[in-house]
PDB file of N, CA and C in Angstrom:
ATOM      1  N   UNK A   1       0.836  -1.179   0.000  1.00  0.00           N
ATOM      2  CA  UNK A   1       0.000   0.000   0.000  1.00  0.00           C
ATOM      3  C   UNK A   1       0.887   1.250   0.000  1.00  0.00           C
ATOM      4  N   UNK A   2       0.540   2.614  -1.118  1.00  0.00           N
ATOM      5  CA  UNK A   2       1.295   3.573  -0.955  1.00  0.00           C
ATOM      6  C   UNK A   2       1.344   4.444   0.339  1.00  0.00           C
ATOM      7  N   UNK A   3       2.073   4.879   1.102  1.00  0.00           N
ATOM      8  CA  UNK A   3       2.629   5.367   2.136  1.00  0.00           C
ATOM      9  C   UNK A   3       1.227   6.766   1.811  1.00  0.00           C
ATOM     10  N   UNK A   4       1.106   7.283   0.896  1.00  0.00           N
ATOM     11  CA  UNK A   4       0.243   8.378   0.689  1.00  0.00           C
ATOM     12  C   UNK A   4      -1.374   8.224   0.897  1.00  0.00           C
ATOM     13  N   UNK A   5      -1.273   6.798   0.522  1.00  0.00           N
ATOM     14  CA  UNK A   5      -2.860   6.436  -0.039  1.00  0.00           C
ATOM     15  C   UNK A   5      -3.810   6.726   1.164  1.00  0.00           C
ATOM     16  N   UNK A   6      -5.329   7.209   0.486  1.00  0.00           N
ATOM     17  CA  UNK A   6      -6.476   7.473   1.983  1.00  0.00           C
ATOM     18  C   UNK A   6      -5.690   8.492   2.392  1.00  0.00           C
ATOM     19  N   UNK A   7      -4.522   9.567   2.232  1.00  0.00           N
ATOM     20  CA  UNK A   7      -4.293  10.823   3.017  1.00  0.00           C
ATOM     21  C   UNK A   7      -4.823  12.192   2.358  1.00  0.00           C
ATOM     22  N   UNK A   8      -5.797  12.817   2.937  1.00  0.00           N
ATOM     23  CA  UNK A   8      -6.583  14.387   2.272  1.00  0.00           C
ATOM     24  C   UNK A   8      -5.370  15.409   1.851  1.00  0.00           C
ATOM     25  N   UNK A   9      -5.939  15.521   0.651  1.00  0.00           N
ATOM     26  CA  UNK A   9      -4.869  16.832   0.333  1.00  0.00           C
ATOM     27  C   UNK A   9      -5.369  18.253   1.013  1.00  0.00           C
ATOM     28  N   UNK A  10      -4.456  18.767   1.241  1.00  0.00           N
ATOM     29  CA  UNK A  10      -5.027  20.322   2.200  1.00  0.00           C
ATOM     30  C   UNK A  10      -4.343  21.463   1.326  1.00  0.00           C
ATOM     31  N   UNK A  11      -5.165  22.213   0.924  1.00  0.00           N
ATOM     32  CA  UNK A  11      -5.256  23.456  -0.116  1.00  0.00           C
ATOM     33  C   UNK A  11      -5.030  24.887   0.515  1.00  0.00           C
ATOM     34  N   UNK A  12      -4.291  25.521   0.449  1.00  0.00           N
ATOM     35  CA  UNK A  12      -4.166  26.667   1.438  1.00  0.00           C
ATOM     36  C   UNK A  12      -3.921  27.670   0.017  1.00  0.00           C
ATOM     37  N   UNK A  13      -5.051  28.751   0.307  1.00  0.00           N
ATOM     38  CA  UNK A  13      -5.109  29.974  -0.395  1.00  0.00           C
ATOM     39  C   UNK A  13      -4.785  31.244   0.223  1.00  0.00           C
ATOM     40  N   UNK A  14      -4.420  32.002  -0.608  1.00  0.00           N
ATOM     41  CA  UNK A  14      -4.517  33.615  -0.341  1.00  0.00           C
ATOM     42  C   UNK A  14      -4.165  34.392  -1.450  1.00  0.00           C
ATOM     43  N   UNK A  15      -4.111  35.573  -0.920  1.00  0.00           N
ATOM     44  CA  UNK A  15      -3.910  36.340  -2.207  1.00  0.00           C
ATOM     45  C   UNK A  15      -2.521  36.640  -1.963  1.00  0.00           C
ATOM     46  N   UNK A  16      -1.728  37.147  -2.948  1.00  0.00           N
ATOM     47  CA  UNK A  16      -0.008  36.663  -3.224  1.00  0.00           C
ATOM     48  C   UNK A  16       0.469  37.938  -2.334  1.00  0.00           C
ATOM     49  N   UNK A  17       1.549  37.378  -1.723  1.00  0.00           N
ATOM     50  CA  UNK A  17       2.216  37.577  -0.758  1.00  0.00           C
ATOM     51  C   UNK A  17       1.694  37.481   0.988  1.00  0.00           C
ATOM     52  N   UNK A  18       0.952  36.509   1.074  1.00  0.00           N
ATOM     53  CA  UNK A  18       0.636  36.366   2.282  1.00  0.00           C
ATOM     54  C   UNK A  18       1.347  35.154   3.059  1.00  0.00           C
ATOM     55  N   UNK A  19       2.195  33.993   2.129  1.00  0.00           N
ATOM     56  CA  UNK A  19       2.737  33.198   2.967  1.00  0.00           C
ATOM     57  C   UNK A  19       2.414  31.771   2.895  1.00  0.00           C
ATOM     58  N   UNK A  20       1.760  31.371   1.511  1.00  0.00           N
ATOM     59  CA  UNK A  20       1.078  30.449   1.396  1.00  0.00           C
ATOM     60  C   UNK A  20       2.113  29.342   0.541  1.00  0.00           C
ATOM     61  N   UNK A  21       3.249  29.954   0.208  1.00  0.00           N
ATOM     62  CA  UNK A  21       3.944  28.947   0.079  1.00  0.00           C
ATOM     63  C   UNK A  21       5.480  28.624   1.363  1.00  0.00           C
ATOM     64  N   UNK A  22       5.754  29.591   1.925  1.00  0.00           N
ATOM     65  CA  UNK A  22       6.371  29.188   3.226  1.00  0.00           C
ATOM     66  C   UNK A  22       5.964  28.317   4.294  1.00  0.00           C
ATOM     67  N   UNK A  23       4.477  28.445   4.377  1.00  0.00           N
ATOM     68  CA  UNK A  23       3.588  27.852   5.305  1.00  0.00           C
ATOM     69  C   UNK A  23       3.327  26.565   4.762  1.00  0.00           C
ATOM     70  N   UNK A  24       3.210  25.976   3.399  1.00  0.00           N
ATOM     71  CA  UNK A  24       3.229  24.667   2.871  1.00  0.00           C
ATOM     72  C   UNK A  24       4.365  24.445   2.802  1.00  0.00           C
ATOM     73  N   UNK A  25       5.220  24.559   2.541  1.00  0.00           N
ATOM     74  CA  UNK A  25       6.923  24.018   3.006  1.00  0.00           C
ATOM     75  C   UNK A  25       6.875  23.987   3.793  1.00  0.00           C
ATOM     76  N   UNK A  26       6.925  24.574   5.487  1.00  0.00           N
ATOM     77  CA  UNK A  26       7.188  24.120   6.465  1.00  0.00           C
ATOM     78  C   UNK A  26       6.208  23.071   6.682  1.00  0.00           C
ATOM     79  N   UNK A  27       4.967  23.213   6.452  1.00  0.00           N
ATOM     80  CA  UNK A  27       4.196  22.089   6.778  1.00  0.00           C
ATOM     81  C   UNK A  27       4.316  20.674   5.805  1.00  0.00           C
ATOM     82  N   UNK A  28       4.843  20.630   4.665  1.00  0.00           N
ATOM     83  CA  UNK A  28       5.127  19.529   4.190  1.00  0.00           C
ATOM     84  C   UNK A  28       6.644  19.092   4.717  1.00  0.00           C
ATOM     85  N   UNK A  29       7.322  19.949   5.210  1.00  0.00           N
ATOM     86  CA  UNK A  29       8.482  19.210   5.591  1.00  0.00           C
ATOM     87  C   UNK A  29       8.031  18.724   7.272  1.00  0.00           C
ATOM     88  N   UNK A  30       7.286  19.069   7.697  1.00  0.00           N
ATOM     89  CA  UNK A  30       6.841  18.525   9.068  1.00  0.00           C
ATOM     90  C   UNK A  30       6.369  17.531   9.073  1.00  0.00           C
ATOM     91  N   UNK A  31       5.597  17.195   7.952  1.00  0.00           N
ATOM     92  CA  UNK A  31       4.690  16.329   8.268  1.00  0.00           C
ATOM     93  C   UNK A  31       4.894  14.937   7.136  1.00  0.00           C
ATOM     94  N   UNK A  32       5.828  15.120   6.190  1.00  0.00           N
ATOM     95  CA  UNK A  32       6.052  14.532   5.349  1.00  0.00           C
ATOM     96  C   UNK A  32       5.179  14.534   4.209  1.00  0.00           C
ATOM     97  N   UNK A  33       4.185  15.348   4.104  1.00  0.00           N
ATOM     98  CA  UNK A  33       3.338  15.278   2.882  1.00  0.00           C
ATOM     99  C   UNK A  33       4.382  15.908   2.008  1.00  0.00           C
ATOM    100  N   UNK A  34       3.631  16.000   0.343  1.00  0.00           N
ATOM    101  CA  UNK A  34       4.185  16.475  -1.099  1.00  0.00           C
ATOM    102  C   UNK A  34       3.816  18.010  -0.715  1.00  0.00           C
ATOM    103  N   UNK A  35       4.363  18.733  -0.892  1.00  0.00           N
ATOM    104  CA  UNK A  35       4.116  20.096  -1.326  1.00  0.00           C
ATOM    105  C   UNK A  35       4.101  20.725  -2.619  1.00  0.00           C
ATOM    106  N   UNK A  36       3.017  21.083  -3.657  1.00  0.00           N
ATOM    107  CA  UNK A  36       2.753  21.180  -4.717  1.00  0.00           C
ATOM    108  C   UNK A  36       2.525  22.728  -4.949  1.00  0.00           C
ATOM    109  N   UNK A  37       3.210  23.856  -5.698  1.00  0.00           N
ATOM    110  CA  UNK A  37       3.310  25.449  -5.901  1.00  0.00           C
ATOM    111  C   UNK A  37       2.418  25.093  -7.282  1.00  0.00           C
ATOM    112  N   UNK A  38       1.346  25.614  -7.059  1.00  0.00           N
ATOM    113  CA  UNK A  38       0.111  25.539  -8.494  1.00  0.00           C
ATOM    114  C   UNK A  38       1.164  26.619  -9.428  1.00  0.00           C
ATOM    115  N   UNK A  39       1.558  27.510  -8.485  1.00  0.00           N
ATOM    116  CA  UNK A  39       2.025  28.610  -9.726  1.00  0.00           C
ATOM    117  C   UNK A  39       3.174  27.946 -10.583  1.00  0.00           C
ATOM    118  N   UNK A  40       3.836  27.202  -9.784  1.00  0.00           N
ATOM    119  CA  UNK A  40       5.215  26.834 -10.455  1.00  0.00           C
ATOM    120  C   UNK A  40       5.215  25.819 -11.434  1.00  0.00           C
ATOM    121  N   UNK A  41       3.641  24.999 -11.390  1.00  0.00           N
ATOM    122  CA  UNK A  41       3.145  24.207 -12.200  1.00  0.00           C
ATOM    123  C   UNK A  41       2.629  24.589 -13.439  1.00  0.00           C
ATOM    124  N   UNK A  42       2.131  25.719 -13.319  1.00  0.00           N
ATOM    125  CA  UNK A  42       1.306  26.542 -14.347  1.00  0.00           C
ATOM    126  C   UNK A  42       2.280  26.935 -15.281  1.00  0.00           C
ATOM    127  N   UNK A  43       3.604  27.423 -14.699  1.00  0.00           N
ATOM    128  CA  UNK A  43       4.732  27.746 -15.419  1.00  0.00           C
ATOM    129  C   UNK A  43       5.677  26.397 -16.351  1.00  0.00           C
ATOM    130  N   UNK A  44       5.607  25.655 -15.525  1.00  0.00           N
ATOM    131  CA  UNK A  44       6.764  24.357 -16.051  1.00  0.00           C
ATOM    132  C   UNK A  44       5.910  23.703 -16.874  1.00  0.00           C
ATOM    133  N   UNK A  45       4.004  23.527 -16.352  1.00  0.00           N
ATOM    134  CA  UNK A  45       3.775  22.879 -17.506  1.00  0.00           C
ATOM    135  C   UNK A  45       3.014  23.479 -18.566  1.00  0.00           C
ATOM    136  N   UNK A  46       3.289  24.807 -18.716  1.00  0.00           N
ATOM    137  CA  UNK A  46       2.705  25.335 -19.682  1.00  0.00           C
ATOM    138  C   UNK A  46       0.805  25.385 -19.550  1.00  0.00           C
ATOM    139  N   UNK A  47       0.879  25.496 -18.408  1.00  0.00           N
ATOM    140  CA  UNK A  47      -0.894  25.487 -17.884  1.00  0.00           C
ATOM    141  C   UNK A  47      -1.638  26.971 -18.245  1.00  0.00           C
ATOM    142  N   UNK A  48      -0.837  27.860 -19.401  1.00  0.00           N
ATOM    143  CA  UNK A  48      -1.526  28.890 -19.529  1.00  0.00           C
ATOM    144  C   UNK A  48      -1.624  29.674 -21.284  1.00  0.00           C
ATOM    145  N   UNK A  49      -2.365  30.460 -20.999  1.00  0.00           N
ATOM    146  CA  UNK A  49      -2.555  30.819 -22.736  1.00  0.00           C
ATOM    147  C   UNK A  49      -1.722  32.528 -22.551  1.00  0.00           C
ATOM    148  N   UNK A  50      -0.609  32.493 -21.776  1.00  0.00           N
ATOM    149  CA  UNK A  50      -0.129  33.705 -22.573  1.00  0.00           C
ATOM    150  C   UNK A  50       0.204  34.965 -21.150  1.00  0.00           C
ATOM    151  N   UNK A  51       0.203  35.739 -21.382  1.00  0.00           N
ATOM    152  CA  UNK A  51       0.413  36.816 -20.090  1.00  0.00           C
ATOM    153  C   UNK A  51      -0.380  37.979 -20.383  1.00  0.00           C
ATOM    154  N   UNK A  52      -1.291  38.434 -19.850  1.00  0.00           N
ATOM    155  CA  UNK A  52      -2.083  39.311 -19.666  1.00  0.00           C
ATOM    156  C   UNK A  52      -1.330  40.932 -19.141  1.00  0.00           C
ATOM    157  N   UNK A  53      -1.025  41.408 -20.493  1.00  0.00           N
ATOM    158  CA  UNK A  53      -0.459  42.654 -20.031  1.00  0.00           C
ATOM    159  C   UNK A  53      -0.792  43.907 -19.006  1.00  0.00           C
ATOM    160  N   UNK A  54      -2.292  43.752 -19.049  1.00  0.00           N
ATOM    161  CA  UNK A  54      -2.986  44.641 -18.209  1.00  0.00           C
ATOM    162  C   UNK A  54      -2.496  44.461 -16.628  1.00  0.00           C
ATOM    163  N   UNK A  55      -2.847  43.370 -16.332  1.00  0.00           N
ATOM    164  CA  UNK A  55      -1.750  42.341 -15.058  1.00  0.00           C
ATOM    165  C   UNK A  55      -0.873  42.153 -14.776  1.00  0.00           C
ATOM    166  N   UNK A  56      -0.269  41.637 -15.723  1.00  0.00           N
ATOM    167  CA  UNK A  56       1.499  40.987 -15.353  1.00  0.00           C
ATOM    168  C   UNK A  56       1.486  39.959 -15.276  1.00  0.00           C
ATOM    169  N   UNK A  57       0.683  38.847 -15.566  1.00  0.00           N
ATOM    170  CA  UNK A  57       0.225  37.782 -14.470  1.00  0.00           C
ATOM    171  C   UNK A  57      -0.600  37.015 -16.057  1.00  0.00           C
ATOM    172  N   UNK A  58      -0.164  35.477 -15.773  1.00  0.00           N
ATOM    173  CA  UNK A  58      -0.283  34.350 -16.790  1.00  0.00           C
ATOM    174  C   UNK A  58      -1.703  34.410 -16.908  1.00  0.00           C
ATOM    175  N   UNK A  59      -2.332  33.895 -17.884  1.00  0.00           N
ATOM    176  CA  UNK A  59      -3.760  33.457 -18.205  1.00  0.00           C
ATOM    177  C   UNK A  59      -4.071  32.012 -18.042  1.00  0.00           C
ATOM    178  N   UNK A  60      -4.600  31.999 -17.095  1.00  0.00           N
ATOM    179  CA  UNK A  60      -4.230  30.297 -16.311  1.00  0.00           C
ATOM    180  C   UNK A  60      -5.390  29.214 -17.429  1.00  0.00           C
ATOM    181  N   UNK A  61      -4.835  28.372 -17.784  1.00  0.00           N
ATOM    182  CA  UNK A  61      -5.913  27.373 -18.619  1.00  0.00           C
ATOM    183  C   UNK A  61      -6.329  26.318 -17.521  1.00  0.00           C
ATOM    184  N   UNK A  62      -7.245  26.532 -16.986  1.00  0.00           N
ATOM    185  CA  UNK A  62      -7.610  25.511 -15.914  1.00  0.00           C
ATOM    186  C   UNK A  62      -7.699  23.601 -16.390  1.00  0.00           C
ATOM    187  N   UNK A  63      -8.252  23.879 -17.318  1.00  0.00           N
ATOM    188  CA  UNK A  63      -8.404  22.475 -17.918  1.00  0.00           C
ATOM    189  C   UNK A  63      -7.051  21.739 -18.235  1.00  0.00           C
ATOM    190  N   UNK A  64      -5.548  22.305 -18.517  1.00  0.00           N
ATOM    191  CA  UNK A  64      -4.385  21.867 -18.681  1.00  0.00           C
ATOM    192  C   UNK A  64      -3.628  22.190 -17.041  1.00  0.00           C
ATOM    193  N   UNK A  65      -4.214  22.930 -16.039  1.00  0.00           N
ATOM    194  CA  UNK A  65      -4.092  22.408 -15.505  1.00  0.00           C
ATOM    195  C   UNK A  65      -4.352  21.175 -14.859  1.00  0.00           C
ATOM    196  N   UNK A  66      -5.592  21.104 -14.447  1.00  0.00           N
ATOM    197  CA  UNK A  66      -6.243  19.390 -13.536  1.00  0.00           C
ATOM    198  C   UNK A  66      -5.381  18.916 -14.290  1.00  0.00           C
ATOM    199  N   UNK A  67      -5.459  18.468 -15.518  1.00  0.00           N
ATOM    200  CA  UNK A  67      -4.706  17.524 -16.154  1.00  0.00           C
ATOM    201  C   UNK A  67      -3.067  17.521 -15.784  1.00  0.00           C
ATOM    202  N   UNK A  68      -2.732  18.535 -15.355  1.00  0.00           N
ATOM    203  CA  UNK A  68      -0.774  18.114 -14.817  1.00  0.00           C
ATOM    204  C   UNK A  68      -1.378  18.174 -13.630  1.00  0.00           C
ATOM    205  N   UNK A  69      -2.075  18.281 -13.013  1.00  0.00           N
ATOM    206  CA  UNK A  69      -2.000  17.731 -11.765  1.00  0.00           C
ATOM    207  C   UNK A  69      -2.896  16.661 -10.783  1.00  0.00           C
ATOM    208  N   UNK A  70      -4.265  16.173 -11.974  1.00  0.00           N
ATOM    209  CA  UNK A  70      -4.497  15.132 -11.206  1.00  0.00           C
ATOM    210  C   UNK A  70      -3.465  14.253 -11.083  1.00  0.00           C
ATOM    211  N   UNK A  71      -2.758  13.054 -11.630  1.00  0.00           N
ATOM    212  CA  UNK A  71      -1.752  12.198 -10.998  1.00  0.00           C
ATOM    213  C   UNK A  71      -1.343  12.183  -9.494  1.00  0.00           C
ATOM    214  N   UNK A  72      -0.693  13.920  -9.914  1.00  0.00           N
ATOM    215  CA  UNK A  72      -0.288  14.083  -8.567  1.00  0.00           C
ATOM    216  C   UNK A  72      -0.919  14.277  -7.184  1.00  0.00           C
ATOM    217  N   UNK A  73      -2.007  14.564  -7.970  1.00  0.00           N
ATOM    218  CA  UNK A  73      -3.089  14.606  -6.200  1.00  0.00           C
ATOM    219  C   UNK A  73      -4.115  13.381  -6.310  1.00  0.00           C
ATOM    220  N   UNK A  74      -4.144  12.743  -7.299  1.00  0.00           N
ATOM    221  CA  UNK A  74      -5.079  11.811  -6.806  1.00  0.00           C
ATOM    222  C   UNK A  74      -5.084  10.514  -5.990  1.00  0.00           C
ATOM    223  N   UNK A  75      -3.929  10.210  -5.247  1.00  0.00           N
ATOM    224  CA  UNK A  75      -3.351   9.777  -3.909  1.00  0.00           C
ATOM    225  C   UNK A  75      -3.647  10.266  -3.198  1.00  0.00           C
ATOM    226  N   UNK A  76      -3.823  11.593  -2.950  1.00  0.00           N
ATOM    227  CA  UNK A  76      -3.826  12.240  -1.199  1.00  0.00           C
ATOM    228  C   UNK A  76      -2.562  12.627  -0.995  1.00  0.00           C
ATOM    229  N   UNK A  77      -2.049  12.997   0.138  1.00  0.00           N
ATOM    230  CA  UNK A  77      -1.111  13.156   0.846  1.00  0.00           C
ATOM    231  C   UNK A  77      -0.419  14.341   0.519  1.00  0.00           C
ATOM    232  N   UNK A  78      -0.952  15.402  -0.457  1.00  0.00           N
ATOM    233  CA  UNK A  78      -0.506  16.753  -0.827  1.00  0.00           C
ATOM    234  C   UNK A  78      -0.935  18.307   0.087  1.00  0.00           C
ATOM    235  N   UNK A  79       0.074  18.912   0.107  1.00  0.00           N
ATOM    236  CA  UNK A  79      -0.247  19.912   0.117  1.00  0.00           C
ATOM    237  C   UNK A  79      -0.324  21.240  -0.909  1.00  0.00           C
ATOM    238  N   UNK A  80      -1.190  21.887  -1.715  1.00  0.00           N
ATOM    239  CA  UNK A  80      -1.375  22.611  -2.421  1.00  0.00           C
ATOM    240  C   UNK A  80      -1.707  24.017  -2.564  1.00  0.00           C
ATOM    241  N   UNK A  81      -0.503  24.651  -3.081  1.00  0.00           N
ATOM    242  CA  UNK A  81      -0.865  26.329  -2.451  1.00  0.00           C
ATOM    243  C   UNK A  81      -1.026  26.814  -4.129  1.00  0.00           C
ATOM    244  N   UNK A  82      -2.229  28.015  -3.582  1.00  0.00           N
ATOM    245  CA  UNK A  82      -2.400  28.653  -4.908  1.00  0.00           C
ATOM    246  C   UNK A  82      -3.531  30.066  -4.434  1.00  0.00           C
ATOM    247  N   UNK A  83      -3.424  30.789  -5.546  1.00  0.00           N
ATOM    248  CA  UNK A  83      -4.696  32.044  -5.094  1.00  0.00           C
ATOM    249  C   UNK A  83      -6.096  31.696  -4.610  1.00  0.00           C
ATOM    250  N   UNK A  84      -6.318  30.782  -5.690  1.00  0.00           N
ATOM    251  CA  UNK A  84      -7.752  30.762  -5.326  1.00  0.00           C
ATOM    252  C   UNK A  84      -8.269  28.827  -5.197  1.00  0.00           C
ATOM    253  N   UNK A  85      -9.354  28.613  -4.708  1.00  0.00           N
ATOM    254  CA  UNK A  85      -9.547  27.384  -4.775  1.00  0.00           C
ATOM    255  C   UNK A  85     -11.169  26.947  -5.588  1.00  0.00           C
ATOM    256  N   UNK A  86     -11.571  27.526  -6.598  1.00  0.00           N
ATOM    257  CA  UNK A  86     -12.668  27.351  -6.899  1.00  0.00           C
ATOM    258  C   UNK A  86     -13.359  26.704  -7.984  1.00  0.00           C
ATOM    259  N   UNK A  87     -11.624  25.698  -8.498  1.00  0.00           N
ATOM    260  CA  UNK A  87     -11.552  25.150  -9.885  1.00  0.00           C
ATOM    261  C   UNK A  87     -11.366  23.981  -9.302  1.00  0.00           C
ATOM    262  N   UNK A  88     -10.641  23.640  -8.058  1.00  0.00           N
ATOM    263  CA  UNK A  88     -10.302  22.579  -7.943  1.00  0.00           C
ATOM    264  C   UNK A  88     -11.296  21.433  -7.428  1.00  0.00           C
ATOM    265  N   UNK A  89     -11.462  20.329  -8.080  1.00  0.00           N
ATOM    266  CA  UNK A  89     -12.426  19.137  -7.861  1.00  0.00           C
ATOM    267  C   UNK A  89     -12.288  18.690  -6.309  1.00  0.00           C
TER     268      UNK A  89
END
């Protein structure tokens, strides 16, 4: 049985610069869960259509995301930081 399996992934939001990825590092290194940066995912796997000049800030394709990241969360045992949580299944 995987060491992960049956463990809830826990999603911690805010709006950027509040600490939401320091606070999932320390807590995945405490506790041994995965710690997963949605943003850094969005970037490596190309989870977006482009950069929104008005912003500064990527045009997130939600649908290429789930897809790089169910695998990784559909075990459990993650922790997942990102702005918002209202896409995620």
């Amino acid at each position: 049985m995987n060491k992960r399996e049956n463990n809830p992934n826990i999603l911690i939001t805010g709006t950027p610069g509040t600490g939401k990825t320091c606070t999932s590092s320390a807590l995945a290194e405490e506790t041994g869960l995965i710690h997963i940066d949605v943003g850094q995912v969005v970037k490596m796997e190309q989870c977006h259509e482009g950069r929104d000049p008005d912003f500064d800030a990527l045009i997130l394709n939600e649908e290429k995301l789930l897809d790089a990241l169910r695998d990784k969360i559909s075990l459990g045992g993650c922790i997942i930081d990102f702005h918002s949580c209202d896409f995620f299944p």
